[in-house]
PDB file of N, CA and C in Angstrom:
ATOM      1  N   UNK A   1      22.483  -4.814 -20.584  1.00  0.00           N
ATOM      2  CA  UNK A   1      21.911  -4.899 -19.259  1.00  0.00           C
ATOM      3  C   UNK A   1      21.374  -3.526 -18.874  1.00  0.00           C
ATOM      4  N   UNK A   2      20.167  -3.314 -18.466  1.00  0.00           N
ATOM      5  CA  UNK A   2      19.902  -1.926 -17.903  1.00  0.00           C
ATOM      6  C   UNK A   2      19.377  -2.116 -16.622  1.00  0.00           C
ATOM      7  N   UNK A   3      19.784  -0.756 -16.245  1.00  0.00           N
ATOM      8  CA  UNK A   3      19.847  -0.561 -15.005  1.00  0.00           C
ATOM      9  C   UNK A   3      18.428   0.152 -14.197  1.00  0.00           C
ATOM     10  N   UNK A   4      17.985  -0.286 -13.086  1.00  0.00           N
ATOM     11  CA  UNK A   4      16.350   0.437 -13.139  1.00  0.00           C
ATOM     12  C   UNK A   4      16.498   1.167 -11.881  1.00  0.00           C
ATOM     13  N   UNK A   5      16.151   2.472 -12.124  1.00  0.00           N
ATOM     14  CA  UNK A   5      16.408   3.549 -10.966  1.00  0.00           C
ATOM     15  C   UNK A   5      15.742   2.756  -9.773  1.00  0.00           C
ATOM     16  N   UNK A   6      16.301   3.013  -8.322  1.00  0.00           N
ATOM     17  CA  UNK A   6      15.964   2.526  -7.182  1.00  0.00           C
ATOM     18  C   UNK A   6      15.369   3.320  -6.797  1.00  0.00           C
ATOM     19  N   UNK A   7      13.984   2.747  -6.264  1.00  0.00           N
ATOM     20  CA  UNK A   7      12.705   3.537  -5.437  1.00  0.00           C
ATOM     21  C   UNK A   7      12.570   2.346  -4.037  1.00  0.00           C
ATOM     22  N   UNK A   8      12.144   3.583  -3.195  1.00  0.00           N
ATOM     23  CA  UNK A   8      11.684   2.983  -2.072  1.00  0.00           C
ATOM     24  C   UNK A   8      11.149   1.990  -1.697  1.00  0.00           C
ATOM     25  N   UNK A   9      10.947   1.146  -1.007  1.00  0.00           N
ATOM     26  CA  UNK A   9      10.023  -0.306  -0.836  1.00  0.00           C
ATOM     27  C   UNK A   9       8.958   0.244  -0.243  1.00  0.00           C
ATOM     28  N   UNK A  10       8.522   1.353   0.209  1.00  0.00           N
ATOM     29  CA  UNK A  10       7.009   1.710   0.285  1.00  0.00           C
ATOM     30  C   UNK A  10       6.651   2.279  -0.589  1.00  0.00           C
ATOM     31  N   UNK A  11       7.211   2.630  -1.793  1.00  0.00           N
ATOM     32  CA  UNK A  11       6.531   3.227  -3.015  1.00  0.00           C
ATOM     33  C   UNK A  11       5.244   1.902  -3.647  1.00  0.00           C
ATOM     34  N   UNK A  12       5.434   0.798  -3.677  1.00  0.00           N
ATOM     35  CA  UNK A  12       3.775   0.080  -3.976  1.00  0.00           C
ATOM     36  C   UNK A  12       2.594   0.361  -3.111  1.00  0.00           C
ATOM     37  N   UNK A  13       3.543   0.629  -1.803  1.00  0.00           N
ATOM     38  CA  UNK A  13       2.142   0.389  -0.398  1.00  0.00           C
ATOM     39  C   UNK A  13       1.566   1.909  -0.997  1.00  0.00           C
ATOM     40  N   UNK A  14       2.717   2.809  -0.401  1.00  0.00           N
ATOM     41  CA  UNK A  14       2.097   4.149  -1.128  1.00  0.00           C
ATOM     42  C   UNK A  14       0.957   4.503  -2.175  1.00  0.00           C
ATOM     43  N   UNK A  15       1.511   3.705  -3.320  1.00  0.00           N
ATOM     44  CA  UNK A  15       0.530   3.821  -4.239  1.00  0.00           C
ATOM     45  C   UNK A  15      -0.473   3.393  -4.364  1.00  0.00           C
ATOM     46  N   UNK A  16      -0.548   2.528  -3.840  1.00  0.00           N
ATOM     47  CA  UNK A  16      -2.078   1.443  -3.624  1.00  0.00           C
ATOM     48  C   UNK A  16      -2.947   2.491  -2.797  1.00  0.00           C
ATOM     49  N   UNK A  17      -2.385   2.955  -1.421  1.00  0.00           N
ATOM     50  CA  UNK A  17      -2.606   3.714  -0.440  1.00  0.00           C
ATOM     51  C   UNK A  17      -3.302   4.988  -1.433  1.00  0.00           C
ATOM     52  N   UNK A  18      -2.565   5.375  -1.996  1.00  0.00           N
ATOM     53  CA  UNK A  18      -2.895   6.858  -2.882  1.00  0.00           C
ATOM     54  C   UNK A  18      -3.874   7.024  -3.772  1.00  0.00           C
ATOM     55  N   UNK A  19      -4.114   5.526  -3.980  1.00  0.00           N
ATOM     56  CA  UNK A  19      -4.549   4.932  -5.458  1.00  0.00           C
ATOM     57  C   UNK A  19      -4.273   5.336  -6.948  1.00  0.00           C
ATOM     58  N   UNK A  20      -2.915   5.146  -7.203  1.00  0.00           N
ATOM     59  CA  UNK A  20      -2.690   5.674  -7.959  1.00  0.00           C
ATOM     60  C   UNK A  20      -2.130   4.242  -8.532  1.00  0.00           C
ATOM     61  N   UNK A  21      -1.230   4.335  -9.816  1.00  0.00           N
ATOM     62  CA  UNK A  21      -0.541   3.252 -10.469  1.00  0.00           C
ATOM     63  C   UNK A  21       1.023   2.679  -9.937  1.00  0.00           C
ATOM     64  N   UNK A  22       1.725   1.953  -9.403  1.00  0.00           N
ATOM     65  CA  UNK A  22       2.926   1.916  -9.188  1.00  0.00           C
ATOM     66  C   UNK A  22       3.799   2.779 -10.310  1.00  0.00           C
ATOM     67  N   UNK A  23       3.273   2.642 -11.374  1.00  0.00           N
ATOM     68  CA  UNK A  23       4.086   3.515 -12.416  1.00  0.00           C
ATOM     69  C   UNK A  23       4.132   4.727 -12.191  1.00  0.00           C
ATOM     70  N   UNK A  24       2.519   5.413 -12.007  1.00  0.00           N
ATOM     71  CA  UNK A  24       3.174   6.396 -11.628  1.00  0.00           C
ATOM     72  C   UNK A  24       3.613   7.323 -11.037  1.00  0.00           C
ATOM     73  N   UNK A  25       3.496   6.518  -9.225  1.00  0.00           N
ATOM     74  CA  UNK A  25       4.471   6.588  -8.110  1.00  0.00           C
ATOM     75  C   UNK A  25       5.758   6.706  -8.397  1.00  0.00           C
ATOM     76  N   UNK A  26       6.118   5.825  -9.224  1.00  0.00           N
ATOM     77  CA  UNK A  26       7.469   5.813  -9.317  1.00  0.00           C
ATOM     78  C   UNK A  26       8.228   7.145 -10.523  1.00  0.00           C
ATOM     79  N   UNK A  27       7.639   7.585 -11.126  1.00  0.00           N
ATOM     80  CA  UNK A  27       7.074   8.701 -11.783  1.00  0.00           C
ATOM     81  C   UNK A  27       7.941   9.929 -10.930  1.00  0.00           C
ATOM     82  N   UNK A  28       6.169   9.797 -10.002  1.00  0.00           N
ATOM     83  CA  UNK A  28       6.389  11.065  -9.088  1.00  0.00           C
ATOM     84  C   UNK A  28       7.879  10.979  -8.010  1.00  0.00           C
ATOM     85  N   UNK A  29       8.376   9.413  -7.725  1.00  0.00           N
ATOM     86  CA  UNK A  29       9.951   9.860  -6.881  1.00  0.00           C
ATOM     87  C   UNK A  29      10.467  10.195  -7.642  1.00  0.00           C
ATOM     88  N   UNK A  30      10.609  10.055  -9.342  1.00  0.00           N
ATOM     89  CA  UNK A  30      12.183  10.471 -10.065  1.00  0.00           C
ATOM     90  C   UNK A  30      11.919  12.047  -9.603  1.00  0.00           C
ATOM     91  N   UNK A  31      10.596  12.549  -9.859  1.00  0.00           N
ATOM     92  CA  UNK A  31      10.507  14.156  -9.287  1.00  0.00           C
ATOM     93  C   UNK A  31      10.842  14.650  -8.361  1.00  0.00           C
ATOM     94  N   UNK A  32      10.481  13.320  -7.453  1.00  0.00           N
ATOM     95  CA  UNK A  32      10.922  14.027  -6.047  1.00  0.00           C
ATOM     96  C   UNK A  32      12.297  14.093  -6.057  1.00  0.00           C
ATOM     97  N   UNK A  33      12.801  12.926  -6.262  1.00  0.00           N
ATOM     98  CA  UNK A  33      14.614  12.575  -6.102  1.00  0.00           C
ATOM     99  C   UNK A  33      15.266  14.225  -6.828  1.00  0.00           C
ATOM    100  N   UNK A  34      14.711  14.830  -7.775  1.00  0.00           N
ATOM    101  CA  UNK A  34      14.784  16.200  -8.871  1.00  0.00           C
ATOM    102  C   UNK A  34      15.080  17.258  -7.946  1.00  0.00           C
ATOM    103  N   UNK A  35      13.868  17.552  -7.293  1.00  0.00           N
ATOM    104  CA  UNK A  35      13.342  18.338  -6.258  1.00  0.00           C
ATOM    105  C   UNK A  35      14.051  18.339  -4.888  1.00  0.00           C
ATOM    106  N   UNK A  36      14.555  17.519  -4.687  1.00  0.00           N
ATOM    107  CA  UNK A  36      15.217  17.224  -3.101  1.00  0.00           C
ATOM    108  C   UNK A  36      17.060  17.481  -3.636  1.00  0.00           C
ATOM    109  N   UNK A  37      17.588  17.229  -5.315  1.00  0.00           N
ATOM    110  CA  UNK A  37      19.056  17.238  -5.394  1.00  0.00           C
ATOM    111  C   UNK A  37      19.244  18.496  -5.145  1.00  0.00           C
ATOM    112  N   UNK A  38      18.181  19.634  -5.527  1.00  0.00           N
ATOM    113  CA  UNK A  38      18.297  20.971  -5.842  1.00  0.00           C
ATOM    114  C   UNK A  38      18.735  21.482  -4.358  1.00  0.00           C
ATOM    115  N   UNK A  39      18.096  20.627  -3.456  1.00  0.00           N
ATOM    116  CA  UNK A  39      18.087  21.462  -2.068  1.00  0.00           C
ATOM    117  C   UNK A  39      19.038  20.338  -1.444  1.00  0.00           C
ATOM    118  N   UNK A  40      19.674  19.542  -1.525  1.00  0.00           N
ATOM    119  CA  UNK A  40      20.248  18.745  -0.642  1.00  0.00           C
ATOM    120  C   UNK A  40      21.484  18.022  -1.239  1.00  0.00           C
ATOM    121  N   UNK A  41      22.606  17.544  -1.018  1.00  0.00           N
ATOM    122  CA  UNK A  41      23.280  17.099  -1.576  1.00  0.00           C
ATOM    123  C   UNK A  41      23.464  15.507  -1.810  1.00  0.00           C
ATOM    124  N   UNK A  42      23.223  15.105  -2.712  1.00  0.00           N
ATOM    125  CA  UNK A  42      22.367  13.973  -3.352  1.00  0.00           C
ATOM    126  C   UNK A  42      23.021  12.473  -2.124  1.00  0.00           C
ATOM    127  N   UNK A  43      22.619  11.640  -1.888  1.00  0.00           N
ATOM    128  CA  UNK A  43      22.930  10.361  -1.191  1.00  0.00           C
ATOM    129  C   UNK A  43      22.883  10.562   0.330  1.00  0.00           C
ATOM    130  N   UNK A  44      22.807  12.103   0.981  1.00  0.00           N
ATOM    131  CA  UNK A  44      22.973  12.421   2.269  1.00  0.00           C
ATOM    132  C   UNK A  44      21.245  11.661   2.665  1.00  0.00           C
ATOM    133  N   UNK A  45      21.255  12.129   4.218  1.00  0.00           N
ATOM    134  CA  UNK A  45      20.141  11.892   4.940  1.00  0.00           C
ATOM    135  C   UNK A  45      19.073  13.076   4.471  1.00  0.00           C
ATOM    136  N   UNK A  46      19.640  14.011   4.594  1.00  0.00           N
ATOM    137  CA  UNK A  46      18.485  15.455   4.283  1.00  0.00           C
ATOM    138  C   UNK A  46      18.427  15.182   2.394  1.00  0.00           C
ATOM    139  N   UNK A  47      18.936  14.457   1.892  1.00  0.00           N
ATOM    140  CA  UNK A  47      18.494  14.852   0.911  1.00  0.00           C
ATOM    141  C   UNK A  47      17.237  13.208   0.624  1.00  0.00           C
ATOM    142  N   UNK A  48      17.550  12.348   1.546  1.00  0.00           N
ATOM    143  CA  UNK A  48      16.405  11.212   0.979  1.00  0.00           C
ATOM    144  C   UNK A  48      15.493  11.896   2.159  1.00  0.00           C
ATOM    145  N   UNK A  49      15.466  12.386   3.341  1.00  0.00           N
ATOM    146  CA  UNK A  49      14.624  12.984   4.318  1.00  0.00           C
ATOM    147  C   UNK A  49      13.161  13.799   2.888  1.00  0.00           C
ATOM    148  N   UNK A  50      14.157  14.310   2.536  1.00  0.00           N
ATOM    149  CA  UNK A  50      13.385  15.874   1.370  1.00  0.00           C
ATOM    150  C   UNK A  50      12.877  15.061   0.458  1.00  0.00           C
ATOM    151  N   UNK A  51      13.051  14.302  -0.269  1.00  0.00           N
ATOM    152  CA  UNK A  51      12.226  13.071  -1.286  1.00  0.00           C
ATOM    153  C   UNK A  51      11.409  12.502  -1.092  1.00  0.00           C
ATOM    154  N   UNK A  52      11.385  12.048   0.309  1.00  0.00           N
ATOM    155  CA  UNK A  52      10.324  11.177   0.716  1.00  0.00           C
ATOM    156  C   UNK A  52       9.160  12.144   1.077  1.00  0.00           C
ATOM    157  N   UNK A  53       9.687  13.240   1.689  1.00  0.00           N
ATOM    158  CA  UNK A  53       8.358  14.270   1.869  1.00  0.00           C
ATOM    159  C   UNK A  53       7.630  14.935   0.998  1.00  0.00           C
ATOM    160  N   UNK A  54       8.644  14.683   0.003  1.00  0.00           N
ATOM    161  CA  UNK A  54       7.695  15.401  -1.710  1.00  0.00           C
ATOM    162  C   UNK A  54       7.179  14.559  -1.990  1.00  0.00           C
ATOM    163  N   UNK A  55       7.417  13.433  -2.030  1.00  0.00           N
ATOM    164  CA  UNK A  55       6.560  12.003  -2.725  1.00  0.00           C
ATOM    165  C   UNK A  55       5.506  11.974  -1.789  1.00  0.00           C
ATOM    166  N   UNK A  56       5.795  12.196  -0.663  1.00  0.00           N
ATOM    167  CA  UNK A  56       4.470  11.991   0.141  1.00  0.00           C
ATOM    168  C   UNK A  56       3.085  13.408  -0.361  1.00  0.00           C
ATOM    169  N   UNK A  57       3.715  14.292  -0.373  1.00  0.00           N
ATOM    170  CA  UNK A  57       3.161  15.867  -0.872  1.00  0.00           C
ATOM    171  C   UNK A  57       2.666  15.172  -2.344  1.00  0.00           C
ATOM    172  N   UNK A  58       3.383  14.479  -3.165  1.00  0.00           N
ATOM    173  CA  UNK A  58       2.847  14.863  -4.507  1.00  0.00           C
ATOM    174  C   UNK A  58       1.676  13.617  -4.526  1.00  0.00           C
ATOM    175  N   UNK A  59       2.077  12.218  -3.734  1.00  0.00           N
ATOM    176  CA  UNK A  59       0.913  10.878  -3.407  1.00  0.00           C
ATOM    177  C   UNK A  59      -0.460  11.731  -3.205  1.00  0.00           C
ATOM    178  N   UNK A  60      -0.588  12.612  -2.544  1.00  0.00           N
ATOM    179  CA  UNK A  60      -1.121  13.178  -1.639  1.00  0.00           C
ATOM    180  C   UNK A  60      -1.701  13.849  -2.872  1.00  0.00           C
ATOM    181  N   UNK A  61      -1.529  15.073  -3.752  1.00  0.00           N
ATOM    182  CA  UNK A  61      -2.017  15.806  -4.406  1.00  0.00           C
ATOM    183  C   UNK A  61      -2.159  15.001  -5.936  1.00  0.00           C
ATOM    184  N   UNK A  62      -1.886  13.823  -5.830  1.00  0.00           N
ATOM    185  CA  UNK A  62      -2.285  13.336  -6.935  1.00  0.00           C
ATOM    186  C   UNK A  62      -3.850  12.495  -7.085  1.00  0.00           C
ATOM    187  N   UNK A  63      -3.728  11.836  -5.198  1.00  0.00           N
ATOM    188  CA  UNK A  63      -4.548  11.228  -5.234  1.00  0.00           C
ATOM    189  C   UNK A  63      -6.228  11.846  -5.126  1.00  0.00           C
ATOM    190  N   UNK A  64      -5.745  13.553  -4.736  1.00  0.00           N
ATOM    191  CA  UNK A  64      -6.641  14.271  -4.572  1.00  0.00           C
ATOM    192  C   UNK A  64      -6.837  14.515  -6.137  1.00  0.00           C
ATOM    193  N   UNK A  65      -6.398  14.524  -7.124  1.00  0.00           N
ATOM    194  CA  UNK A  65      -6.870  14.540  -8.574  1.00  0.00           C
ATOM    195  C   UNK A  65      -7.790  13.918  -8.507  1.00  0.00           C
ATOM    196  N   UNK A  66      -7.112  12.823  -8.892  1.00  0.00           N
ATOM    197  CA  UNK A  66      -7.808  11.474  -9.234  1.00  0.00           C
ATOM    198  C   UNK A  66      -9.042  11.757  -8.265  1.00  0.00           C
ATOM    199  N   UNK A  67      -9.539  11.706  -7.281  1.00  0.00           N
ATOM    200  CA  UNK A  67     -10.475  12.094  -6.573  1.00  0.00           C
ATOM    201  C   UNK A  67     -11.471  12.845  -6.931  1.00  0.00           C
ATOM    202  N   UNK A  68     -10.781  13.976  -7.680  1.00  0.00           N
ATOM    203  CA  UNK A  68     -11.788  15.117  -8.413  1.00  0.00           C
ATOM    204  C   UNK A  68     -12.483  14.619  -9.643  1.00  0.00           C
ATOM    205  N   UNK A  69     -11.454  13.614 -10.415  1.00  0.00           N
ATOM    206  CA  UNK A  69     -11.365  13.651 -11.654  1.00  0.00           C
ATOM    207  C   UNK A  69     -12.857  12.571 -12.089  1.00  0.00           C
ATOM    208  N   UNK A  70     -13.012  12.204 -10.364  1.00  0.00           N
ATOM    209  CA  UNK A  70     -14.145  10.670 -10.793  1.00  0.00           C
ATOM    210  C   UNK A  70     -15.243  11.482 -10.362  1.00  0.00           C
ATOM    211  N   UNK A  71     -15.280  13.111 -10.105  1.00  0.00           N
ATOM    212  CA  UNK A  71     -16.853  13.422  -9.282  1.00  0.00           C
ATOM    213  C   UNK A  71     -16.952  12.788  -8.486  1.00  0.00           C
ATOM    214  N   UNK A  72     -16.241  12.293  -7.675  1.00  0.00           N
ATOM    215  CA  UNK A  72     -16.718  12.261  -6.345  1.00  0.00           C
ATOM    216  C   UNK A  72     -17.314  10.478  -6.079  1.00  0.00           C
ATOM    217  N   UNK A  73     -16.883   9.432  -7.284  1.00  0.00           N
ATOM    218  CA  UNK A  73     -17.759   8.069  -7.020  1.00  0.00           C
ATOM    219  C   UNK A  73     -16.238   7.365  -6.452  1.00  0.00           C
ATOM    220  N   UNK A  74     -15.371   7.977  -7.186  1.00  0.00           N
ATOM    221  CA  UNK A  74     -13.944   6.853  -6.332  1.00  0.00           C
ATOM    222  C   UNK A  74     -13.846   6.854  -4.976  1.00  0.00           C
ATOM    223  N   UNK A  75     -13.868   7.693  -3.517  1.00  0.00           N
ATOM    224  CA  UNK A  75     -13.321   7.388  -2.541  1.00  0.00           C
ATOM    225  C   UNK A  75     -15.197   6.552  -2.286  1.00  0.00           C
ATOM    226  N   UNK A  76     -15.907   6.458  -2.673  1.00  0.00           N
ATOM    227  CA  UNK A  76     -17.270   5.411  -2.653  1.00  0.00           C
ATOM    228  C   UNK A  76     -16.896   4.444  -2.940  1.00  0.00           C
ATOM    229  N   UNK A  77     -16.167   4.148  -3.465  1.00  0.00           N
ATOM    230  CA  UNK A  77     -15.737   2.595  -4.605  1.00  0.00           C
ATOM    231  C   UNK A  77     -14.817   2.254  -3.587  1.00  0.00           C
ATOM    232  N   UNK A  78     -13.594   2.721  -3.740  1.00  0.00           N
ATOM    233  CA  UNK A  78     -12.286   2.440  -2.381  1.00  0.00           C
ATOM    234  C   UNK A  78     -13.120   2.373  -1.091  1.00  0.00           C
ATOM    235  N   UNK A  79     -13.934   2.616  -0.469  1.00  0.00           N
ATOM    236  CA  UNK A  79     -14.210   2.131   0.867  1.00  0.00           C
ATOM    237  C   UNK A  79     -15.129   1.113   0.634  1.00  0.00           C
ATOM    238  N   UNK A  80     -16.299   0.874  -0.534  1.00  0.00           N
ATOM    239  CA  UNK A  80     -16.488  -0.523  -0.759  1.00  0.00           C
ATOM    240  C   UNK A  80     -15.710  -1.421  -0.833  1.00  0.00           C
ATOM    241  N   UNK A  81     -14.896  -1.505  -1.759  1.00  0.00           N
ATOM    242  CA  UNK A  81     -14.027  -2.241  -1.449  1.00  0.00           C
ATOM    243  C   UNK A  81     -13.170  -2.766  -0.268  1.00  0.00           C
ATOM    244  N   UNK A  82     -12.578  -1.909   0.307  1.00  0.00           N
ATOM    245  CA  UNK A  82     -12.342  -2.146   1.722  1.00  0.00           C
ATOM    246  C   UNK A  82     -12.986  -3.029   2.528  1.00  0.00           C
ATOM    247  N   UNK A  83     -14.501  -2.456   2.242  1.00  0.00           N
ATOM    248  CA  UNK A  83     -15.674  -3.154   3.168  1.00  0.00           C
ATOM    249  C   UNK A  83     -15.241  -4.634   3.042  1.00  0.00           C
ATOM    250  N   UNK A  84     -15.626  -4.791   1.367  1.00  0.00           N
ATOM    251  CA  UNK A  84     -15.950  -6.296   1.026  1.00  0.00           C
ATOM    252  C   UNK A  84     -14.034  -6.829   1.520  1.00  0.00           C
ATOM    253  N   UNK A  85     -13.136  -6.454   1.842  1.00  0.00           N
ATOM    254  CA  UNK A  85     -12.019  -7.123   1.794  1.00  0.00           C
ATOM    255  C   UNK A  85     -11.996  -7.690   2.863  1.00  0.00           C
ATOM    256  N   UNK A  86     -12.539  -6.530   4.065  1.00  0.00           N
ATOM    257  CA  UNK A  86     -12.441  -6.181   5.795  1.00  0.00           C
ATOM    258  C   UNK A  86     -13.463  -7.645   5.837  1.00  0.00           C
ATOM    259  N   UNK A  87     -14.926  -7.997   5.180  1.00  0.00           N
ATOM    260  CA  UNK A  87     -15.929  -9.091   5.689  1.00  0.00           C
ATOM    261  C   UNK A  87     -15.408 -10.031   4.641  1.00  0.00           C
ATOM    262  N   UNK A  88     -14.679 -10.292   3.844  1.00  0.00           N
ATOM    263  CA  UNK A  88     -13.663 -11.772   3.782  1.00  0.00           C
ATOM    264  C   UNK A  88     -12.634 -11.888   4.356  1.00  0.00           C
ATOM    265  N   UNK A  89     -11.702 -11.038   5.239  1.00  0.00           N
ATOM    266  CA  UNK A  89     -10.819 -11.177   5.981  1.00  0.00           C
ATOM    267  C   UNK A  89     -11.112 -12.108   7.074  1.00  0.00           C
ATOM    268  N   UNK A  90     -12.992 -11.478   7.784  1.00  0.00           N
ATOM    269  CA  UNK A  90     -13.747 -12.198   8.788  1.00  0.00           C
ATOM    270  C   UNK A  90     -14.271 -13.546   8.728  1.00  0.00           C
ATOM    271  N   UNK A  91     -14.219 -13.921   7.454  1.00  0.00           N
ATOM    272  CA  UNK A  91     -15.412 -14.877   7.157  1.00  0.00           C
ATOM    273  C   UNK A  91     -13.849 -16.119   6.638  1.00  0.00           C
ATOM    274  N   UNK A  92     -12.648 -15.698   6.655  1.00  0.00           N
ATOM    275  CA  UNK A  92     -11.394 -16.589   6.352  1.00  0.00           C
ATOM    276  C   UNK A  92     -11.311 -17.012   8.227  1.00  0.00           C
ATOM    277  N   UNK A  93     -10.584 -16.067   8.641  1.00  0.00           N
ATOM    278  CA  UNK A  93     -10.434 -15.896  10.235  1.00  0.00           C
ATOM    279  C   UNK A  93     -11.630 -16.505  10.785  1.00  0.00           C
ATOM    280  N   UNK A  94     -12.937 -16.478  10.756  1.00  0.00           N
ATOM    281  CA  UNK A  94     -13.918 -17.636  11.335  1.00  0.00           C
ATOM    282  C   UNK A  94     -13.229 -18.910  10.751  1.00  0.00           C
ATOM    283  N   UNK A  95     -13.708 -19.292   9.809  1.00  0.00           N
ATOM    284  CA  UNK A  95     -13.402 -20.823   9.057  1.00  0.00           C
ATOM    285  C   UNK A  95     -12.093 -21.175   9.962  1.00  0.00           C
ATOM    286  N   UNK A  96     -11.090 -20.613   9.849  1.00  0.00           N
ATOM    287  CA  UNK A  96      -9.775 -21.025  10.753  1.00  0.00           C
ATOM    288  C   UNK A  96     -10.117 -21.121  12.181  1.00  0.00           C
ATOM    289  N   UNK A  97     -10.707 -20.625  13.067  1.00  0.00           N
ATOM    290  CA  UNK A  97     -11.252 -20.793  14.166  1.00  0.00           C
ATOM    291  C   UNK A  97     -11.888 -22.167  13.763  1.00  0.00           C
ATOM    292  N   UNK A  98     -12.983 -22.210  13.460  1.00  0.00           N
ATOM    293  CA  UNK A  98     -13.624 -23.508  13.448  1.00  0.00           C
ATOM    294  C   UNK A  98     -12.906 -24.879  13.161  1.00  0.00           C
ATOM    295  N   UNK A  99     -11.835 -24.537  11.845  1.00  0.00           N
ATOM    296  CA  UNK A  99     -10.846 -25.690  11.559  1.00  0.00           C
ATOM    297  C   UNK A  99     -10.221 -26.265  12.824  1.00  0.00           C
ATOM    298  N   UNK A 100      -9.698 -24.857  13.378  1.00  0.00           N
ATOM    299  CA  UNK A 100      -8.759 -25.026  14.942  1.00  0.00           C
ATOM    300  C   UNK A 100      -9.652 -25.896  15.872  1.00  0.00           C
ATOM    301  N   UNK A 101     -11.091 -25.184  16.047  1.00  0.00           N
ATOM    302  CA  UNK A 101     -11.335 -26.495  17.065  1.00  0.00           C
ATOM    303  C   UNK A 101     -11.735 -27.471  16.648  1.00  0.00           C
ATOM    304  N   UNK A 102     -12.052 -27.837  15.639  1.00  0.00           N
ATOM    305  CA  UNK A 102     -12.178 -29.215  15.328  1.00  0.00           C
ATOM    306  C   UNK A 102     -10.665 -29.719  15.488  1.00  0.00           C
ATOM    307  N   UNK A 103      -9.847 -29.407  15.137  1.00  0.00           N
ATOM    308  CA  UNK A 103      -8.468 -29.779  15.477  1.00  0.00           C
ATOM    309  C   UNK A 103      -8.184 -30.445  17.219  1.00  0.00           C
ATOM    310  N   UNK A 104      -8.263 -29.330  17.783  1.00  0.00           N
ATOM    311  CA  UNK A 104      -8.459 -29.593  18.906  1.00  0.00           C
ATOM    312  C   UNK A 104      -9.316 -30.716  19.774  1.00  0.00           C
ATOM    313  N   UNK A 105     -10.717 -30.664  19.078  1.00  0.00           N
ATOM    314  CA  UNK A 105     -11.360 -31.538  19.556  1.00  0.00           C
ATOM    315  C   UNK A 105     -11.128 -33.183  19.539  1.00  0.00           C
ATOM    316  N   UNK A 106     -10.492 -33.338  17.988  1.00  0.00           N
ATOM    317  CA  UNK A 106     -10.335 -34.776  17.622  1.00  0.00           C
ATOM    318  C   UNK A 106      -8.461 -34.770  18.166  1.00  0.00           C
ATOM    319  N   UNK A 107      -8.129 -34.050  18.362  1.00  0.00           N
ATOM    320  CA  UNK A 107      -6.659 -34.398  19.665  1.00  0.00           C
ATOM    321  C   UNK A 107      -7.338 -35.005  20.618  1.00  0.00           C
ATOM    322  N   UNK A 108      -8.480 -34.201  21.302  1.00  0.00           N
ATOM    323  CA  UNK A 108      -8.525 -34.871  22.507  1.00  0.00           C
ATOM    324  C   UNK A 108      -8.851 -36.157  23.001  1.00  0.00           C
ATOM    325  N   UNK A 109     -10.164 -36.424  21.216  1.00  0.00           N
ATOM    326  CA  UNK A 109     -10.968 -37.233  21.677  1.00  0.00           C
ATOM    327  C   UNK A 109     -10.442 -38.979  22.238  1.00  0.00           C
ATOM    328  N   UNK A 110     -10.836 -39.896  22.524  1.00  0.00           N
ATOM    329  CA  UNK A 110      -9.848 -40.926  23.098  1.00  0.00           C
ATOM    330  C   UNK A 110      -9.788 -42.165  21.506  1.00  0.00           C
ATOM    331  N   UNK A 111      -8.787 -42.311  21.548  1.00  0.00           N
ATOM    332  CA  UNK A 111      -8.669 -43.124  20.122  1.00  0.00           C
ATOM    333  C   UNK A 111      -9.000 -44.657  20.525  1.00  0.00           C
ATOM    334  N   UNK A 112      -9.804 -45.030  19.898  1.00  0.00           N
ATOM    335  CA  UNK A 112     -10.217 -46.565  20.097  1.00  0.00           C
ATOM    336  C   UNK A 112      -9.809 -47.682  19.224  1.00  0.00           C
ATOM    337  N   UNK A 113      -8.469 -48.545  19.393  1.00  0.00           N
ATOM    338  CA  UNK A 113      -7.860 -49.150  18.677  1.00  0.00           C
ATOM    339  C   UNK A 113      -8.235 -50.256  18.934  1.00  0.00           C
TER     340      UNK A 113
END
């Protein structure tokens, strides 16, 4: 049976957020968790306080790599994307409006038996 080190439940959002891989988010906490025992005494509050702020520091300077590493076409690509997610989010949310009042409408209408 093995056992799989415990990471945060915002370490996916994070990474998505960062754009980086869940892997290797999870990567960068074993570092952080490294980095924070040195200064804190491991399971306390100041010492997950200090982890989470390096992971955030290293999300942060990784995603600025990766950033460099594409010349400059990735944060172009990530806000396309966005775009196209943000105008099917709209175009789901209409259709459901429209479903709704048709819903509504044939409640009201008078049933002729």
């Amino acid at each position: 049976m093995s056992t799989t080190p415990k990471t945060p439940k915002l370490l996916p959002w994070l990474a998505k957020k960062a754009g980086i891989s869940e892997r290797r988010a999870s990567t960068l906490w074993l570092e952080s968790e490294r980095w924070a025992a040195r200064r804190a005494s491991s399971g306390s509050s100041d010492y997950y306080k200090l982890a989470v702020d390096r992971l955030l520091e290293l999300a942060a300077a990784e995603s600025l790599r990766e950033d460099a590493a594409s010349f400059g076409w990735r944060p172009w690509a990530r806000a396309q994307a966005r775009l196209w997610a943000v105008s099917l989010q709209a175009a789901q949310e209409g259709s459901a409006l429209v479903a709704r009042g048709w819903r509504l409408i044939g409640a009201n209408a008078p049933r002729w038996i």
